[in-house]
C-alpha atoms as a PDB file:
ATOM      1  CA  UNK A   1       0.000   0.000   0.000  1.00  0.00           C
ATOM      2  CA  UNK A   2       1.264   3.344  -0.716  1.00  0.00           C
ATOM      3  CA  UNK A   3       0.852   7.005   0.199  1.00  0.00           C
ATOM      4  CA  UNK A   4       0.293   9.248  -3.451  1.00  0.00           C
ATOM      5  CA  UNK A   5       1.269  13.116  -3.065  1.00  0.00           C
ATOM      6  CA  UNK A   6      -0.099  15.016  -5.848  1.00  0.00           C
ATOM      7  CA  UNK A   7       0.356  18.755  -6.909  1.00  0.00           C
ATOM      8  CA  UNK A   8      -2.237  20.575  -8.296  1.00  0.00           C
ATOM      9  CA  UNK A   9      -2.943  22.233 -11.440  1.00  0.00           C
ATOM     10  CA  UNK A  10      -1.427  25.183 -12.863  1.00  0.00           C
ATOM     11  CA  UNK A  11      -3.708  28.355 -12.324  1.00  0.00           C
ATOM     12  CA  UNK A  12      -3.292  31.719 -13.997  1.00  0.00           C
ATOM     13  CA  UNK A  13      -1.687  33.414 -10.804  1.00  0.00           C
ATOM     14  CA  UNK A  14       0.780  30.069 -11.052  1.00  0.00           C
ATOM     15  CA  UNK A  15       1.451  30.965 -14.251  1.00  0.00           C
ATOM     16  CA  UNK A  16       1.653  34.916 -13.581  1.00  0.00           C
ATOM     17  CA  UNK A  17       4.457  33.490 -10.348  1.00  0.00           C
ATOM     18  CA  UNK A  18       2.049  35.177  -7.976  1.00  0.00           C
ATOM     19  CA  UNK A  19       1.576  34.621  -4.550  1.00  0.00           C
ATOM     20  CA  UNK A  20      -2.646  32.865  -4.266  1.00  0.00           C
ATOM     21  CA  UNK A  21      -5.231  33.006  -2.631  1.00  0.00           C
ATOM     22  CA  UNK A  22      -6.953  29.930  -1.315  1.00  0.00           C
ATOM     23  CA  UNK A  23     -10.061  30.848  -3.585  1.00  0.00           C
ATOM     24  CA  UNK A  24      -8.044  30.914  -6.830  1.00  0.00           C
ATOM     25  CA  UNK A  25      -9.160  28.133  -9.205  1.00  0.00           C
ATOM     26  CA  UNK A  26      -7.645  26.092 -11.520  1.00  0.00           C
ATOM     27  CA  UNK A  27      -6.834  28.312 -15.238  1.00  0.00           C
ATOM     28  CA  UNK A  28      -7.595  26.722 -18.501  1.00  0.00           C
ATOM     29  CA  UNK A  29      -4.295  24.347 -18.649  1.00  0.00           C
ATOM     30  CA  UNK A  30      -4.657  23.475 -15.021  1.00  0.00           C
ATOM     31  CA  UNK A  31      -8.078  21.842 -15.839  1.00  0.00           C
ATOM     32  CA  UNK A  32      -6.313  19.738 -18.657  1.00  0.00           C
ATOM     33  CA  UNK A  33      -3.857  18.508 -16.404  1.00  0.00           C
ATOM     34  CA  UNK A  34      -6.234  17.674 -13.776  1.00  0.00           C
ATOM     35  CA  UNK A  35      -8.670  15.490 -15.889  1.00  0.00           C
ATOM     36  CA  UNK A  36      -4.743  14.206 -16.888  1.00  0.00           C
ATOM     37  CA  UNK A  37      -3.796  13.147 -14.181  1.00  0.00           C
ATOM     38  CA  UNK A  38      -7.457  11.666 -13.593  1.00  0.00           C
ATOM     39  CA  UNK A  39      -7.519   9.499 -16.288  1.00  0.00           C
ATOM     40  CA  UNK A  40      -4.093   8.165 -14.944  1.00  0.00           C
ATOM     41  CA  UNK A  41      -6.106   7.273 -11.730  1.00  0.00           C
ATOM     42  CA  UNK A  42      -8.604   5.700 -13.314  1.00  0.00           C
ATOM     43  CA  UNK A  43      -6.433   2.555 -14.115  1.00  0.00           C
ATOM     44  CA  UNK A  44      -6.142   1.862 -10.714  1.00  0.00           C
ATOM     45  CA  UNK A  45      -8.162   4.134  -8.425  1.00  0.00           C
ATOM     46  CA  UNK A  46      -6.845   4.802  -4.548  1.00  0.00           C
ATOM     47  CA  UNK A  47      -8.815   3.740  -1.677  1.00  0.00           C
ATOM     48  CA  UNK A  48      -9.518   7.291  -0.704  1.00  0.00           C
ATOM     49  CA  UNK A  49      -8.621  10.811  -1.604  1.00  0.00           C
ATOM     50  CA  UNK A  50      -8.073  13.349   0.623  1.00  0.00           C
ATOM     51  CA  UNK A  51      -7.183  17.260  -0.209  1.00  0.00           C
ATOM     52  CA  UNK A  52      -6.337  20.220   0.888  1.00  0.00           C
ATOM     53  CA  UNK A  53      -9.652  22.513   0.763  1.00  0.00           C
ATOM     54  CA  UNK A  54      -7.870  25.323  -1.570  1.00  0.00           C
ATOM     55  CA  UNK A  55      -9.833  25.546  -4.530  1.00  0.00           C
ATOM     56  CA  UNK A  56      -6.808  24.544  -7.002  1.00  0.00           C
ATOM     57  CA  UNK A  57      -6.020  21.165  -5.198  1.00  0.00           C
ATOM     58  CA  UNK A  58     -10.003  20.255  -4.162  1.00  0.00           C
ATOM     59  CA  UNK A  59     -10.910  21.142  -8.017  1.00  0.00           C
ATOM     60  CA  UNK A  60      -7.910  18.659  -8.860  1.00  0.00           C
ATOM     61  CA  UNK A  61      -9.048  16.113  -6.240  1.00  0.00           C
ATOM     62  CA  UNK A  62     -12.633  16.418  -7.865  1.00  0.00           C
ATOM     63  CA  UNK A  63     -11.188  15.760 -11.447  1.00  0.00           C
ATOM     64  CA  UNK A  64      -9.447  12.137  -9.574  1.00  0.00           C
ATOM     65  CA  UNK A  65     -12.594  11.976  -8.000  1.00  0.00           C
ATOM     66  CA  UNK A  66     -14.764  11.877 -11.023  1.00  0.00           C
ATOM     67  CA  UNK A  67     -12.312   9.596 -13.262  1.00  0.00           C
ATOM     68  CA  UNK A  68     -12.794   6.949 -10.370  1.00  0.00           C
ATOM     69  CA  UNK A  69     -15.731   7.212  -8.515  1.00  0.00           C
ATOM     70  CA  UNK A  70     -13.562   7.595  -5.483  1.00  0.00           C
ATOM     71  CA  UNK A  71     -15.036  10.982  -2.850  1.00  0.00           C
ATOM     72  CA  UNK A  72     -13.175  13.502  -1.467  1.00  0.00           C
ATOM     73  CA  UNK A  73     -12.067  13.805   1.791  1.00  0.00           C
ATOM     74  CA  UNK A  74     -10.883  17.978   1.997  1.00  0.00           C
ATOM     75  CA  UNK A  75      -8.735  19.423   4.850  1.00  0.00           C
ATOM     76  CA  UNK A  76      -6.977  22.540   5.558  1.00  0.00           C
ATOM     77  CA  UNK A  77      -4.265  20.701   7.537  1.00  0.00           C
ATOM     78  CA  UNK A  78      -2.988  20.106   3.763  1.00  0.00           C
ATOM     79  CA  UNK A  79      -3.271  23.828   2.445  1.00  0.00           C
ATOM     80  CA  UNK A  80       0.129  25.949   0.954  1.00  0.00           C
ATOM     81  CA  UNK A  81       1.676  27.993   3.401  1.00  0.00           C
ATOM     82  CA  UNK A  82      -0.391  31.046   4.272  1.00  0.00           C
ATOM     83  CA  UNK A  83       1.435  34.189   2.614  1.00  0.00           C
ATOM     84  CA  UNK A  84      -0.867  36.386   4.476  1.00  0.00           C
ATOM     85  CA  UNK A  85      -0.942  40.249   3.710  1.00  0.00           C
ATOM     86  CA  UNK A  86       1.236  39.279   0.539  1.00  0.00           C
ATOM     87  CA  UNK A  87      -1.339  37.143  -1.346  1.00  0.00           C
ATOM     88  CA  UNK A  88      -2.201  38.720  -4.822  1.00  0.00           C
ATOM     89  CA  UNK A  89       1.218  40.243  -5.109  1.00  0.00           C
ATOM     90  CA  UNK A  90       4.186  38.893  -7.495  1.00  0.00           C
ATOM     91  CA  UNK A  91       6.877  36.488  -6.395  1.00  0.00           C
ATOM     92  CA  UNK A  92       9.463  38.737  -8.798  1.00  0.00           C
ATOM     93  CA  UNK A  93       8.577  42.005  -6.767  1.00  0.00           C
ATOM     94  CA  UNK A  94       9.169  41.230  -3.775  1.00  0.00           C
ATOM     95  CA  UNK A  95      12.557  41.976  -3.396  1.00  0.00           C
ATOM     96  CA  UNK A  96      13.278  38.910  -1.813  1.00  0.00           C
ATOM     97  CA  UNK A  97      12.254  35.052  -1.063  1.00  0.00           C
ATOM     98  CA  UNK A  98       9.283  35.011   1.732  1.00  0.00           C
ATOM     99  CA  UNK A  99       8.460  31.500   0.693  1.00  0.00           C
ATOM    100  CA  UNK A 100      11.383  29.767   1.872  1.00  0.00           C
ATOM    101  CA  UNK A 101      11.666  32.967   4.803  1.00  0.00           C
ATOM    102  CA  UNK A 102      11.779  31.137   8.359  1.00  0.00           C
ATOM    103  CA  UNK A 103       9.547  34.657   9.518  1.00  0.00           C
ATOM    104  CA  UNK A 104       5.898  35.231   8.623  1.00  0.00           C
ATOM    105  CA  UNK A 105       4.941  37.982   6.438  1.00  0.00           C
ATOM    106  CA  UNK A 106       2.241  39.951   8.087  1.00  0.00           C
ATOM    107  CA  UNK A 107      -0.932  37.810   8.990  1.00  0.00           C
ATOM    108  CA  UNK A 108       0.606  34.787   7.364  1.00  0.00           C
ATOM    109  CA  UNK A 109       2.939  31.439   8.512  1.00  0.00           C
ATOM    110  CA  UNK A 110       6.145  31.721  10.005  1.00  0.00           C
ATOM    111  CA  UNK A 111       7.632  28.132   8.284  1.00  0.00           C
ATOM    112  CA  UNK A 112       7.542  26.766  12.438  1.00  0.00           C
ATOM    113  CA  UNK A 113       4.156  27.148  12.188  1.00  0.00           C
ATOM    114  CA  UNK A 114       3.835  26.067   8.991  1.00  0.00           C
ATOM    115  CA  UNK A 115       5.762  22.953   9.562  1.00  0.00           C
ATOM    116  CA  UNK A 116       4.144  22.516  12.979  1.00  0.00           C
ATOM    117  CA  UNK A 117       0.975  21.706  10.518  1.00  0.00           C
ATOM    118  CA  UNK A 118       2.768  19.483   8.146  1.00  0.00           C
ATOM    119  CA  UNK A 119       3.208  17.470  11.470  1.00  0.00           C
ATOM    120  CA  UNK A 120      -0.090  17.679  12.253  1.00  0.00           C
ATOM    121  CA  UNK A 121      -1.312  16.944   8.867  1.00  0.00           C
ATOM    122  CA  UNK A 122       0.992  13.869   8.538  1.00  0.00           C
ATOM    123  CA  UNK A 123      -0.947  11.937  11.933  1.00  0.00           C
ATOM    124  CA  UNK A 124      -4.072  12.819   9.751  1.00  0.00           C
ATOM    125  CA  UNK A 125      -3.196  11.371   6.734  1.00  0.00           C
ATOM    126  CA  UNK A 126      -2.049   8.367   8.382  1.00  0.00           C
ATOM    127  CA  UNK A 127      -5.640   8.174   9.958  1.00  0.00           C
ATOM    128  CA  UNK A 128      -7.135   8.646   7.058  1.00  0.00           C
ATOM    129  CA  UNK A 129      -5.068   5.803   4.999  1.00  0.00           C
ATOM    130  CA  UNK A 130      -5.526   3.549   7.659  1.00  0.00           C
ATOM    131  CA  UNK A 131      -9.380   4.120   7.469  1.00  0.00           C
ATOM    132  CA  UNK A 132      -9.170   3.439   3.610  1.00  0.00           C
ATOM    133  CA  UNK A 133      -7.288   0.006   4.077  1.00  0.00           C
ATOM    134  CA  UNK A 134      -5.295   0.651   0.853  1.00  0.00           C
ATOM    135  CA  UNK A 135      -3.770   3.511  -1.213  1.00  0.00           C
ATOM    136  CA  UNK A 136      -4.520   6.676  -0.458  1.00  0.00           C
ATOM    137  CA  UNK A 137      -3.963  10.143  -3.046  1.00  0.00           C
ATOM    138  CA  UNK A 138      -3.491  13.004  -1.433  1.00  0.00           C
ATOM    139  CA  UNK A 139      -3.720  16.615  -3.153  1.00  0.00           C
ATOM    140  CA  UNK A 140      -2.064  19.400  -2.042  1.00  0.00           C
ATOM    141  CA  UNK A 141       0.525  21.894  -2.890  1.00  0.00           C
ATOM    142  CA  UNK A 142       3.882  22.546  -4.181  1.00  0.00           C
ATOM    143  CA  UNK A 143       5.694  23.656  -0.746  1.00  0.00           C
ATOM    144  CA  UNK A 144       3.607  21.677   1.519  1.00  0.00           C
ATOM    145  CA  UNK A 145       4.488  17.685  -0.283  1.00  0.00           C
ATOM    146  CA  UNK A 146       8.261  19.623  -0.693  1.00  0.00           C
ATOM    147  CA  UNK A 147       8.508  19.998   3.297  1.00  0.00           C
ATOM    148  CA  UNK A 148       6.118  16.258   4.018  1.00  0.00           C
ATOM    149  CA  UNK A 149       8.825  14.524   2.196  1.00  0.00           C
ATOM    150  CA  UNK A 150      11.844  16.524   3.796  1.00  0.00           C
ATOM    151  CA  UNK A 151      10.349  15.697   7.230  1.00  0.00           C
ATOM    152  CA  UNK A 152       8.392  12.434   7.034  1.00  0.00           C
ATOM    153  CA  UNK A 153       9.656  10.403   4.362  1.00  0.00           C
ATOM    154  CA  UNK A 154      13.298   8.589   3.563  1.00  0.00           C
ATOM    155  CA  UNK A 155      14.992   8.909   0.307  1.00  0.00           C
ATOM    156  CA  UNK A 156      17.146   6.071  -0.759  1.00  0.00           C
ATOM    157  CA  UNK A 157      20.241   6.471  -1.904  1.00  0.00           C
ATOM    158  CA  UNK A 158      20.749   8.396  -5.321  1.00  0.00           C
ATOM    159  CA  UNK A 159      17.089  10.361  -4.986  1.00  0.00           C
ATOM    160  CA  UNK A 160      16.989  13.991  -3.931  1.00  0.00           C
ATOM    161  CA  UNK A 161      14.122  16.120  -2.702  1.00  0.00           C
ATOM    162  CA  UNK A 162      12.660  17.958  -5.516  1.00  0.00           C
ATOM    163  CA  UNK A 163      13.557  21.743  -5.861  1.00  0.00           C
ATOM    164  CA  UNK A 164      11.007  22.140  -8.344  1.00  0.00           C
ATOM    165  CA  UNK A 165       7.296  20.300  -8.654  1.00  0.00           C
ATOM    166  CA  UNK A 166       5.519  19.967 -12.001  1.00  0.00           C
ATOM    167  CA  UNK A 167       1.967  20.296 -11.235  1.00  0.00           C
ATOM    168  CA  UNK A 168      -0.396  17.234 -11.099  1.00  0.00           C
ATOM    169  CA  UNK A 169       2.861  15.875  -9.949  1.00  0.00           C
ATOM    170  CA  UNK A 170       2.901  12.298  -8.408  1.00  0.00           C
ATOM    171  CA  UNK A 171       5.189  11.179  -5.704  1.00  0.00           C
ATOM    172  CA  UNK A 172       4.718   8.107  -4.527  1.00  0.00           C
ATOM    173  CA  UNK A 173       6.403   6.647  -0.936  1.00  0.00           C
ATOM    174  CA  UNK A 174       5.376   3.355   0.949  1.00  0.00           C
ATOM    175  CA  UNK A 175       2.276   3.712   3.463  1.00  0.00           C
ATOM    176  CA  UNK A 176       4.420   2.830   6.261  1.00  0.00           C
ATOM    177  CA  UNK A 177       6.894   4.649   8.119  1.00  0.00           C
ATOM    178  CA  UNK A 178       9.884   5.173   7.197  1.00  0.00           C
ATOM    179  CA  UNK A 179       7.816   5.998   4.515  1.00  0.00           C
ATOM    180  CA  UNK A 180      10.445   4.916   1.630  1.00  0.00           C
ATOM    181  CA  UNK A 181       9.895   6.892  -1.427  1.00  0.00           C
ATOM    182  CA  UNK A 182       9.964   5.109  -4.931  1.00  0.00           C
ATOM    183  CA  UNK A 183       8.612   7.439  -7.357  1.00  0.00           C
ATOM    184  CA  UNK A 184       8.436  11.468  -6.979  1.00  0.00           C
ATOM    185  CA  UNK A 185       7.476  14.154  -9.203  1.00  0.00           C
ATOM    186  CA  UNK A 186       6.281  12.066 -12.544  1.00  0.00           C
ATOM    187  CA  UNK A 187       4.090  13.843 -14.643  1.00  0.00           C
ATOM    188  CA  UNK A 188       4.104  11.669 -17.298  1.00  0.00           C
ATOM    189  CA  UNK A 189       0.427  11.758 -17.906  1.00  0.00           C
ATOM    190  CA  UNK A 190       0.931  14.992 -18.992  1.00  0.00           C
ATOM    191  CA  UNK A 191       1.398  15.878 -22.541  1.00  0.00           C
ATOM    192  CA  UNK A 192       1.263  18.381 -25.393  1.00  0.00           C
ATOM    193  CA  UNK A 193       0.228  22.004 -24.135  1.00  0.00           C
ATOM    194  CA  UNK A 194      -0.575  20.669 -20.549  1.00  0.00           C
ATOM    195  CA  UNK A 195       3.141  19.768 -20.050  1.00  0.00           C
ATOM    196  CA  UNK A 196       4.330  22.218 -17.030  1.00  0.00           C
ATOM    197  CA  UNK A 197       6.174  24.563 -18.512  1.00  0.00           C
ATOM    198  CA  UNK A 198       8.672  25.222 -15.304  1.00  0.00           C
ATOM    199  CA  UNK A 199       8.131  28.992 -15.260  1.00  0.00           C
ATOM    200  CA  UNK A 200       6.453  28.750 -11.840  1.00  0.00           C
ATOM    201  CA  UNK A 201       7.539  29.085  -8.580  1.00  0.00           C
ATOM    202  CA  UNK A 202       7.033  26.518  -6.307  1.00  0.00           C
ATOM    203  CA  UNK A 203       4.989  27.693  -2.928  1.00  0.00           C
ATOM    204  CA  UNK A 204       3.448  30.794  -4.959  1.00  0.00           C
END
């Protein structure tokens, strides 16, 4: 049985490197990739899904959810890192990096906090697999599965953490600790003009 970490689909302020609100949805290409990475489901669907409640993973979760008849289980233990007063403004203008910043911007995460929930989010999805009896996918975002695999997963030998994380990603690790990752990152299912371009940022 395995544990499935999924990104989800490109939106415009993605594309735009802009920091989002949890209310943006999935643009025009991240709806391809979602019924995408669906379809790849489909062949063999998880035992439950489970995402975080931000509009671009839960619309992504719904898109797995429709290719195999499998609900959705949504939770805002599994949201992005909350960029507080600094949602809605570009990554490129900042002037510097606030998503990898161990401080908070202003009515946001400090990354303590934001890891604190990781922790908390990783006892839930262990519930919530163990519930399922089997595989469980798991959508959620770009800096959130970067920091679950840094701090609850082990990399064998040769395999690095990902800097970068196509969206509709898979990653793929073992549903028991110490969680040994086998896959991470494929977007294979992807193709023609739903291919990630890498222009994003991850965590934006």
């Amino acid at each position: 049985m395995t544990l499935m970490l999924i990104r989800h689909g490109e939106t415009e302020l993605n594309a735009a490197r802009t920091l989002q609100f949890p209310d943006t949805p999935l643009g025009a290409r991240g709806r391809e990739q979602a019924l995408a990475v669906g379809r790849r489901f489909a062949a063999r669907p998880p035992a439950a899904i489970v995402s975080s409640d931000m509009a671009r993973a839960y619309q992504t979760a719904q898109a797995i959810s429709q290719a195999t008849g499998i609900p959705v289980i949504a939770s805002p233990l599994l949201g992005e890192r909350n960029f507080g007063d600094l949602r809605g403004r570009r990554f490129d203008d900042l002037g510097y990096d606030p998503i990898h910043a161990d401080e908070g911007p202003p009515n946001g995460e400090s990354m303590e906090q934001f890891r604190a929930r990781i922790a908390q989010a990783y006892q839930w999805i262990i519930e919530q697999r163990a519930r399922a009896g089997g595989d469980l996918a798991v959508v959620s975002h770009g800096l959130f599965i970067r920091h679950f695999l840094m701090g609850h997963t082990h990399f064998p030998e040769g395999m690095t953490y990902p800097e970068q994380l196509a969206n509709t990603s898979v990653t793929i690790m073992s549903a028991e600790p110490p969680h040994l990752v086998s896959l991470v990152g494929c977007s294979m299912h992807l193709e023609g003009g739903a291919r990630d371009d890498g222009k994003g940022v991850v965590g934006v």
